[in-house]
Structure formats: C-alpha cells, structure tokens
C-alpha atoms as a PDB file:
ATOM      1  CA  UNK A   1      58.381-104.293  93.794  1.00  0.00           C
ATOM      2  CA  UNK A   2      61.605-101.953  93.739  1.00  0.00           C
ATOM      3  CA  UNK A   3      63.653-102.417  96.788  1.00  0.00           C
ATOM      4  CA  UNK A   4      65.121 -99.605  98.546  1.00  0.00           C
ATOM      5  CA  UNK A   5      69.044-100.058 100.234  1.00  0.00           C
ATOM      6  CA  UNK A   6      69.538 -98.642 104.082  1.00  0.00           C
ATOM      7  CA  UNK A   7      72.624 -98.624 106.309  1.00  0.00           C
ATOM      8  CA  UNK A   8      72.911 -98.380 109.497  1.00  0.00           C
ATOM      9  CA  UNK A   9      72.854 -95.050 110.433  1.00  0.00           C
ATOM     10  CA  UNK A  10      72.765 -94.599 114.388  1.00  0.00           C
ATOM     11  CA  UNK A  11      72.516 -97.048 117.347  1.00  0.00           C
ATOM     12  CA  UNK A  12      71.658 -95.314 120.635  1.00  0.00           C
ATOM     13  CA  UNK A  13      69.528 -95.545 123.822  1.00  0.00           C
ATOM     14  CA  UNK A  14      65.634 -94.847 123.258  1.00  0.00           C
ATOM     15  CA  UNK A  15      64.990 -91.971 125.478  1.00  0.00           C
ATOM     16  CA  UNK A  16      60.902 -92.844 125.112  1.00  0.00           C
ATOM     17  CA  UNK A  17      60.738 -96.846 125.982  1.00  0.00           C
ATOM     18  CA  UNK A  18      63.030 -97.407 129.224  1.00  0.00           C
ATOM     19  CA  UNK A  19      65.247-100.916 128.371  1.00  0.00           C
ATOM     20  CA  UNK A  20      65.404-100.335 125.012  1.00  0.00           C
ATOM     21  CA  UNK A  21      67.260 -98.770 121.790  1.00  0.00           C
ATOM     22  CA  UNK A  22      66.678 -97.483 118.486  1.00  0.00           C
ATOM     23  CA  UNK A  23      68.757 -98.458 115.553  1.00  0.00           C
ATOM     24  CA  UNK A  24      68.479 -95.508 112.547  1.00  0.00           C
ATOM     25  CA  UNK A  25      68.453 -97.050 109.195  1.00  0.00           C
ATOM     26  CA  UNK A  26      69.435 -94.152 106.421  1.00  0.00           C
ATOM     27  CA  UNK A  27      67.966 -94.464 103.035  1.00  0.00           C
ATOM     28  CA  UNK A  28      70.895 -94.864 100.908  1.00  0.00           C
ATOM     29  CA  UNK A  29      70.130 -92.417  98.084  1.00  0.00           C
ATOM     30  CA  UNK A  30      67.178 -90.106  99.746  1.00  0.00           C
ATOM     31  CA  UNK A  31      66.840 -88.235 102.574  1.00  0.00           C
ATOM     32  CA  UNK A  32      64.813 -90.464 104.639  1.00  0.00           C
ATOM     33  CA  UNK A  33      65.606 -92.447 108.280  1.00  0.00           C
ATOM     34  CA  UNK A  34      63.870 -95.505 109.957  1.00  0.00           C
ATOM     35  CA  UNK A  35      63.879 -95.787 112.946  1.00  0.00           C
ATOM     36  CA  UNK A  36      63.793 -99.369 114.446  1.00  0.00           C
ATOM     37  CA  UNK A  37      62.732 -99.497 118.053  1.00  0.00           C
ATOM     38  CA  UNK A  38      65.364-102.991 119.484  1.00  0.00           C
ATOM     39  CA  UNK A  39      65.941-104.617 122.481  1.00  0.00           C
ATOM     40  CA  UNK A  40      69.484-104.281 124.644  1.00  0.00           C
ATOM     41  CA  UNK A  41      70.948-107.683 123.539  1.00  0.00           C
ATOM     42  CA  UNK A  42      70.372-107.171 120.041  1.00  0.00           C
ATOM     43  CA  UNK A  43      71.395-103.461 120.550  1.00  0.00           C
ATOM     44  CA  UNK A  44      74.572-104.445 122.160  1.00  0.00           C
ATOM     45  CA  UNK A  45      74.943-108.059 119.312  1.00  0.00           C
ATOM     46  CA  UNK A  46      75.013-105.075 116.684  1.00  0.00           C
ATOM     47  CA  UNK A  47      77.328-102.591 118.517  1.00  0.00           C
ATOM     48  CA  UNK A  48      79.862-105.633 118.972  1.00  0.00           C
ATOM     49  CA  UNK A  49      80.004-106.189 115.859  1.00  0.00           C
ATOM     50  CA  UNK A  50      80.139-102.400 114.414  1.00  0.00           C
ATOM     51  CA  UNK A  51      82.941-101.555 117.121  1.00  0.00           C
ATOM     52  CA  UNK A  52      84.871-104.815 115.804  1.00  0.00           C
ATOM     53  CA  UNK A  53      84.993-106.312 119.696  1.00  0.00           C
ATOM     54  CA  UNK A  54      86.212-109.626 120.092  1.00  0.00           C
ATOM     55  CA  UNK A  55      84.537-111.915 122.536  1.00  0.00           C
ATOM     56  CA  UNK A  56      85.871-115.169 124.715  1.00  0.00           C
ATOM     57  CA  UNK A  57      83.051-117.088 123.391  1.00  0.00           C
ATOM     58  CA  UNK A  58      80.621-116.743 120.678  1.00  0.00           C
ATOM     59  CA  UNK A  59      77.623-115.045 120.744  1.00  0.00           C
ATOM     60  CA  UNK A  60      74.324-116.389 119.602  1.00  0.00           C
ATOM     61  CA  UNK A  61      74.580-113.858 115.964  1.00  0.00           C
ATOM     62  CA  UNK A  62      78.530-115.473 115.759  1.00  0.00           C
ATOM     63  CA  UNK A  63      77.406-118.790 116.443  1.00  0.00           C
ATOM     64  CA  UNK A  64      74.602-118.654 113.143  1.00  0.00           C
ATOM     65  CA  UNK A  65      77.560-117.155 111.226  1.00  0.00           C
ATOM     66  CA  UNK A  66      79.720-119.863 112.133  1.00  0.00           C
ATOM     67  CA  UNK A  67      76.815-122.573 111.699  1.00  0.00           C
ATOM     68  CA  UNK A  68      76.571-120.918 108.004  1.00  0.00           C
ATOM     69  CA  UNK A  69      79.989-120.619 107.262  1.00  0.00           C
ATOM     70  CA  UNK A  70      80.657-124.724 108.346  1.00  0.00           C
ATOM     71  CA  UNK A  71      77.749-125.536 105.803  1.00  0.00           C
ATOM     72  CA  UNK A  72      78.427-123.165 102.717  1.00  0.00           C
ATOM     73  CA  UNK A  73      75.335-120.915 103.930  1.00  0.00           C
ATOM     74  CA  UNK A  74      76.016-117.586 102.879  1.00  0.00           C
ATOM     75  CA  UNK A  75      73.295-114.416 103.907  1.00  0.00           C
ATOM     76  CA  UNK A  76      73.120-112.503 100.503  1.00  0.00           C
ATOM     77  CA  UNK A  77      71.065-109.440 101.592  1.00  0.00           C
ATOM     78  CA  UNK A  78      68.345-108.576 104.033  1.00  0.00           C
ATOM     79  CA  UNK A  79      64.988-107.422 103.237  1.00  0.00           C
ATOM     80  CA  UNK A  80      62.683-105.667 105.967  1.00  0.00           C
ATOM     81  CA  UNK A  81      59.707-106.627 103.911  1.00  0.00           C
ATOM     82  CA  UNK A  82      56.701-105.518 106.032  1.00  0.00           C
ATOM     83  CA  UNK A  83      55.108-103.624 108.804  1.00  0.00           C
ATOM     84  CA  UNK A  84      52.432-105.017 110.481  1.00  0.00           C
ATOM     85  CA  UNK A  85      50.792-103.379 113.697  1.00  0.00           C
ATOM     86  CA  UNK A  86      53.828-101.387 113.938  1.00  0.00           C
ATOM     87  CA  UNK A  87      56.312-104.329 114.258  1.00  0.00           C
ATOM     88  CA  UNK A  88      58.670-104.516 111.138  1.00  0.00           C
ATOM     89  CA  UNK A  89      59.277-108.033 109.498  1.00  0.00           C
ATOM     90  CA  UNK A  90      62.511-109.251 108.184  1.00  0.00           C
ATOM     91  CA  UNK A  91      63.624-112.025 105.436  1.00  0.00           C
ATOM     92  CA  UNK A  92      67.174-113.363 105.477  1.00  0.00           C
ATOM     93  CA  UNK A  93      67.766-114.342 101.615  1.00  0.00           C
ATOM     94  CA  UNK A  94      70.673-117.113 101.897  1.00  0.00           C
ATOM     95  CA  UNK A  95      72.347-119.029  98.985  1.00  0.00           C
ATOM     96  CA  UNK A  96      73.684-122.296  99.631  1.00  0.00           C
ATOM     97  CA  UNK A  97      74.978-124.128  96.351  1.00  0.00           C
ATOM     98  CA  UNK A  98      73.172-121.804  93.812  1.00  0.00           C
ATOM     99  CA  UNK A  99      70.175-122.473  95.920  1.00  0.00           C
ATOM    100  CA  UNK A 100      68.370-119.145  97.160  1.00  0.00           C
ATOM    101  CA  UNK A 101      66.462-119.434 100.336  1.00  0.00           C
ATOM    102  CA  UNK A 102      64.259-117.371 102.355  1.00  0.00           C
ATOM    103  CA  UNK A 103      64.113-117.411 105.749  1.00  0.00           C
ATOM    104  CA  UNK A 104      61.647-115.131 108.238  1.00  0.00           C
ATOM    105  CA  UNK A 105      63.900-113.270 110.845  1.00  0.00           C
ATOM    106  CA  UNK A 106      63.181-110.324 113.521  1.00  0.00           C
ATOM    107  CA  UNK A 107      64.422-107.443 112.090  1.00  0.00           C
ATOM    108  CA  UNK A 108      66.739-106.944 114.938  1.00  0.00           C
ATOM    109  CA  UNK A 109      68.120-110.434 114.364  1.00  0.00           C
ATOM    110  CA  UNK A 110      68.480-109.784 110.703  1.00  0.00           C
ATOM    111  CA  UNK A 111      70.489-106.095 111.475  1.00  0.00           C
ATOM    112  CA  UNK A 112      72.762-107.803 113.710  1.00  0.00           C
ATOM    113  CA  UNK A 113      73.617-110.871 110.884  1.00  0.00           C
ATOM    114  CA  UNK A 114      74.064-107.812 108.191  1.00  0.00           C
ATOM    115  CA  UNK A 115      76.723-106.636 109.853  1.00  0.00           C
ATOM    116  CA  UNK A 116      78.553-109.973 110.595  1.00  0.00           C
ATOM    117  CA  UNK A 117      78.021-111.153 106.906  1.00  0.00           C
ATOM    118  CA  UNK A 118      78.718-107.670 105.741  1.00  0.00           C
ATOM    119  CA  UNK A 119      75.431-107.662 103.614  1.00  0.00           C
ATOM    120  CA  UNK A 120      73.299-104.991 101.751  1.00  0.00           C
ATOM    121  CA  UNK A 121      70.427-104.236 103.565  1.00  0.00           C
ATOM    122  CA  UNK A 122      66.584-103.226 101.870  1.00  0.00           C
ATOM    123  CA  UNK A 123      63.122-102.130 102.476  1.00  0.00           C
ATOM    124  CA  UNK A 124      60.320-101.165 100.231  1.00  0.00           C
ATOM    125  CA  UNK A 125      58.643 -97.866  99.225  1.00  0.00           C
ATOM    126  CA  UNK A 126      55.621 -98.772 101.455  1.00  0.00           C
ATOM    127  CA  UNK A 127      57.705 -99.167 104.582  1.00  0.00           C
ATOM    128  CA  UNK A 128      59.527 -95.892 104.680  1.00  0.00           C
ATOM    129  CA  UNK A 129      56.371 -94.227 103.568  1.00  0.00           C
ATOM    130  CA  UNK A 130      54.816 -95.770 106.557  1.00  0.00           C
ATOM    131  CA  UNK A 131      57.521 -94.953 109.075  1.00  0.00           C
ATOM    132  CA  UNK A 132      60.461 -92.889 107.274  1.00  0.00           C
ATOM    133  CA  UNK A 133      61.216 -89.637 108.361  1.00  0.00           C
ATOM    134  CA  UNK A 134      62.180 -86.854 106.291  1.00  0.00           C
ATOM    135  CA  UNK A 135      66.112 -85.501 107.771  1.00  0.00           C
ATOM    136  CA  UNK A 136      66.841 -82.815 105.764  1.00  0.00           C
ATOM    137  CA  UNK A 137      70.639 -82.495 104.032  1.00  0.00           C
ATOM    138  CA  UNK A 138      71.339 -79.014 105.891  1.00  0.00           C
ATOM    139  CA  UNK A 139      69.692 -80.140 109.197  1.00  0.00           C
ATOM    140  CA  UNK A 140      72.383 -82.883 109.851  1.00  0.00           C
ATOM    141  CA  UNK A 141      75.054 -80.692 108.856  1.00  0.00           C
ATOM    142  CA  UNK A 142      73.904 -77.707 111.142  1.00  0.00           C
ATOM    143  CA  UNK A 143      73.398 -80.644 114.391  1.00  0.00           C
ATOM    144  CA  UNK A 144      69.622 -79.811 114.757  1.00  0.00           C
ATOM    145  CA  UNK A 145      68.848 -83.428 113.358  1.00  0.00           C
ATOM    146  CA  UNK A 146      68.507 -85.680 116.705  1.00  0.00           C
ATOM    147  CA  UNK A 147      70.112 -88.704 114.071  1.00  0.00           C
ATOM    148  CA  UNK A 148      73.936 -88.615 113.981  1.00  0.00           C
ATOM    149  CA  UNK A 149      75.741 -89.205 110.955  1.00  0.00           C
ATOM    150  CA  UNK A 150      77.629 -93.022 112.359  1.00  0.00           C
ATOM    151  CA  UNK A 151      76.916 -94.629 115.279  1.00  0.00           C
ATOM    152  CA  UNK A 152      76.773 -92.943 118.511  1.00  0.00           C
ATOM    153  CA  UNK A 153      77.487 -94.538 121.223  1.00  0.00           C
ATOM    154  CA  UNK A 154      75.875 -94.461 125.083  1.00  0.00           C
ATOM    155  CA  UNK A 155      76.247 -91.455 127.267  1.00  0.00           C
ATOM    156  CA  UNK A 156      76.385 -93.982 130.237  1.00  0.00           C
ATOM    157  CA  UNK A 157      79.628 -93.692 131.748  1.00  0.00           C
ATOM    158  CA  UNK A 158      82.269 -96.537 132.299  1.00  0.00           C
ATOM    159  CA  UNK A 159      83.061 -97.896 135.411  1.00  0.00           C
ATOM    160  CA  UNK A 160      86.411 -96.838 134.692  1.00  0.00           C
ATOM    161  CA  UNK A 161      87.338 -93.844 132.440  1.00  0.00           C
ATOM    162  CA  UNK A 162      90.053 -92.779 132.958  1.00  0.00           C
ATOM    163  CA  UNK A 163      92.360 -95.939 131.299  1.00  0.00           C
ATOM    164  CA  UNK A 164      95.673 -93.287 130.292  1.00  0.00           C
ATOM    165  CA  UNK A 165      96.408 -93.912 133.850  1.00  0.00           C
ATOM    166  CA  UNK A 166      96.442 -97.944 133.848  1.00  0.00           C
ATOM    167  CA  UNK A 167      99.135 -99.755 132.597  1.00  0.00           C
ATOM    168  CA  UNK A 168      98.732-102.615 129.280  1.00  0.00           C
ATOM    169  CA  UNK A 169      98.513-105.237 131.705  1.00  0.00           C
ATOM    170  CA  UNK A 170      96.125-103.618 133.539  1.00  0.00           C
ATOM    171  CA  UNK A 171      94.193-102.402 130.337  1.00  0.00           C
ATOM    172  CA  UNK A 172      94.320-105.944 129.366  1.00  0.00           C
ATOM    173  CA  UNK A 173      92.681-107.687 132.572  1.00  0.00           C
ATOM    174  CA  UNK A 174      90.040-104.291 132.273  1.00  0.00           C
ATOM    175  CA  UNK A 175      88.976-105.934 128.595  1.00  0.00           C
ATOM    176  CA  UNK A 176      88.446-109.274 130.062  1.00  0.00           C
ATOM    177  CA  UNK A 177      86.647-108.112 132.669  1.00  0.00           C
ATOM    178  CA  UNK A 178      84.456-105.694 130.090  1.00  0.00           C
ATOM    179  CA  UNK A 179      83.578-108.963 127.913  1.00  0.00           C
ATOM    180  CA  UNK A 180      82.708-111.099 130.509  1.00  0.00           C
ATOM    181  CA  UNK A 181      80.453-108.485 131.846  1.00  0.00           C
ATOM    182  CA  UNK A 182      79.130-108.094 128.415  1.00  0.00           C
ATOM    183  CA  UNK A 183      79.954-104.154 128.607  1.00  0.00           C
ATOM    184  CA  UNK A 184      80.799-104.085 125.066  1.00  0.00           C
ATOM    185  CA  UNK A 185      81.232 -99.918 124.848  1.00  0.00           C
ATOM    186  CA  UNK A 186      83.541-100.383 127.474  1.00  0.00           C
ATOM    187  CA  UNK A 187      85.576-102.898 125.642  1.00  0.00           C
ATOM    188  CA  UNK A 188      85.943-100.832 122.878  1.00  0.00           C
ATOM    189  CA  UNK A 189      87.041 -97.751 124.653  1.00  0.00           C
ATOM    190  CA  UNK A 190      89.791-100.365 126.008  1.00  0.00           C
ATOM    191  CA  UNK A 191      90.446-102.086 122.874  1.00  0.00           C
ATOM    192  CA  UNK A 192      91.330 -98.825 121.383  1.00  0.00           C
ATOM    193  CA  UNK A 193      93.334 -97.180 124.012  1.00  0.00           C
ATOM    194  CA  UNK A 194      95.456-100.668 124.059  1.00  0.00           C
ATOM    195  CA  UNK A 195      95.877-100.653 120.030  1.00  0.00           C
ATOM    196  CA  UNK A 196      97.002 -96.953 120.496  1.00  0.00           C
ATOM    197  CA  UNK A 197      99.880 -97.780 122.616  1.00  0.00           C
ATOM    198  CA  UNK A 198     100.443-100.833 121.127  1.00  0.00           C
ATOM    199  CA  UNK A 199     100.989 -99.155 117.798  1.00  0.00           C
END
C-alpha cells in the first residue's frame, strides 16, 4: 500500500471539545488536511518542541529520545496506519543495528517523537479519504481556510505581555518561571524577546 507524507500543518485550541487541541496534518503533495483531535500535554510536548523551548528537566517525549539515543535506537518515520471508531493508530518504525522494528504508538505520542527525531511522517489513501479535508490552494491564500499555513499559536493571553518593559534579568527569572509552570507559549514569547536583545 502507497504511503502518503504529512507535516505538521497547524497546532491550536479545539474550539468544539473543551480541554483539548487539534493538530492539522497537510498532505505533502495534495490539497488535503487531517485533522487530529490531541490532548493538552501532548499539544503542549509538540509545541515545545516546534518553538525549540528548552526545559530544566526532561520531558517524558525527551526522555524516549534520550533512552533511544543511549541505545543506538533511531525513529525512521511514522506511519498513522489506521482509523478505527474514529481514533487514529500510529506505528513508530525504529532501526537499531540494521534491525527495523515496529512499535504501536498513539498518534499524538508518535507526532510529538517526529518532531524530536526530525522524522517523515505518513498515512495511507484510506485514512485521508476517511477523514481528509479538501483546503483549496486559493482559499488559504485569500484567509477563508480556518487552517493556517505554520503553526498558530493560542489566543490565550500571557500573564505578562508586555516583556519590552522588563529588563534581561528579569526576562530571564520570567522564563524560569514559564517552564516550571509548564507555560511553554509563554516561554517562547520570552525566549525570543531575550535572543533579540541578546543579539
């Protein structure tokens, strides 16, 4: 069976199911989106990663990676290979020594390791013919498509926004704060007004 290559196409809150997000998964060389209905700590495991935060600790998606890494365990690809009562189903195809390996994952388990081993992502035919939906070229470029083009973040606003009047020390003990918290949009806001006046 022919697979299919996504990419992560938008993470945002799900405006239908309260506690919840939807990842957007664009096919990579047609015109459909899937949309992936996630919980918040594996929406905000795959935001930290996208948005390149840095945590304290490691999470539980860092800790596999590192666990992989230590024992020559690399994730090739993933493969959301089935739908079943509308819950999609996930492989993790790992090589370790020339040795292939498939291992059953939640799909939002297996979106957040893509993006921490930086691997191609597929589906099947089936699937998006089951739950694709068609976004047409001109729709996304005229803003009437409801799926942005990269990853949007949350319109829920920061405890503190307005960080240009904070100084790097303060910015600083704002980051720690955001990680510990686990506010990872907030983190990134700071991270990236620190690298700006850092630079």
């Amino acid at each position: 069976m022919e697979k299919l290559k996504l990419e992560i196409a938008a993470l945002s809150q799900n405006v239908t199911q309260a506690q919840s997000y939807a990842v957007v998964m664009r096919e990579i060389d047609g015109m459909r989106r899937l949309p992936i209905i996630i919980g918040i700590p594996e929406a905000q495991a795959i935001a930290v990663a996208l948005e390149g935060v840095s945590t304290t600790r490691p999470l539980t998606h860092d800790l596999f990676k590192n666990f992989c890494t230590e024992f020559d365990i690399k994730v090739t690809e993933i493969v959301i290979n089935d739908l079943i009562e509308g819950v999609f189903h996930s492989k993790l195809i790992c090589e370790q020594n020339g040795n292939v390996l498939s291992i059953d994952s939640r799909t939002s388990d297996a979106l957040a390791l893509s993006v921490r081993f930086d691997c191609p992502i597929y589906t099947y035919e089936f699937i998006l013919d089951r739950a694709g939906i068609i976004f047409e070229t001109d729709q996304e470029e005229t803003g009437s498509a409801t799926v942005p083009n990269k990853p949007a973040k949350s319109n829920k606003p920061s405890k503190a926004t307005n960080y240009k009047a904070h100084n790097l020390k303060k910015l600083n003990a704002l980051l720690e704060d955001a990680i510990k918290a686990e506010d990872y949009e907030a983190a990134a806001r700071l991270r990236d007004e620190i690298e700006s006046r850092e630079k």
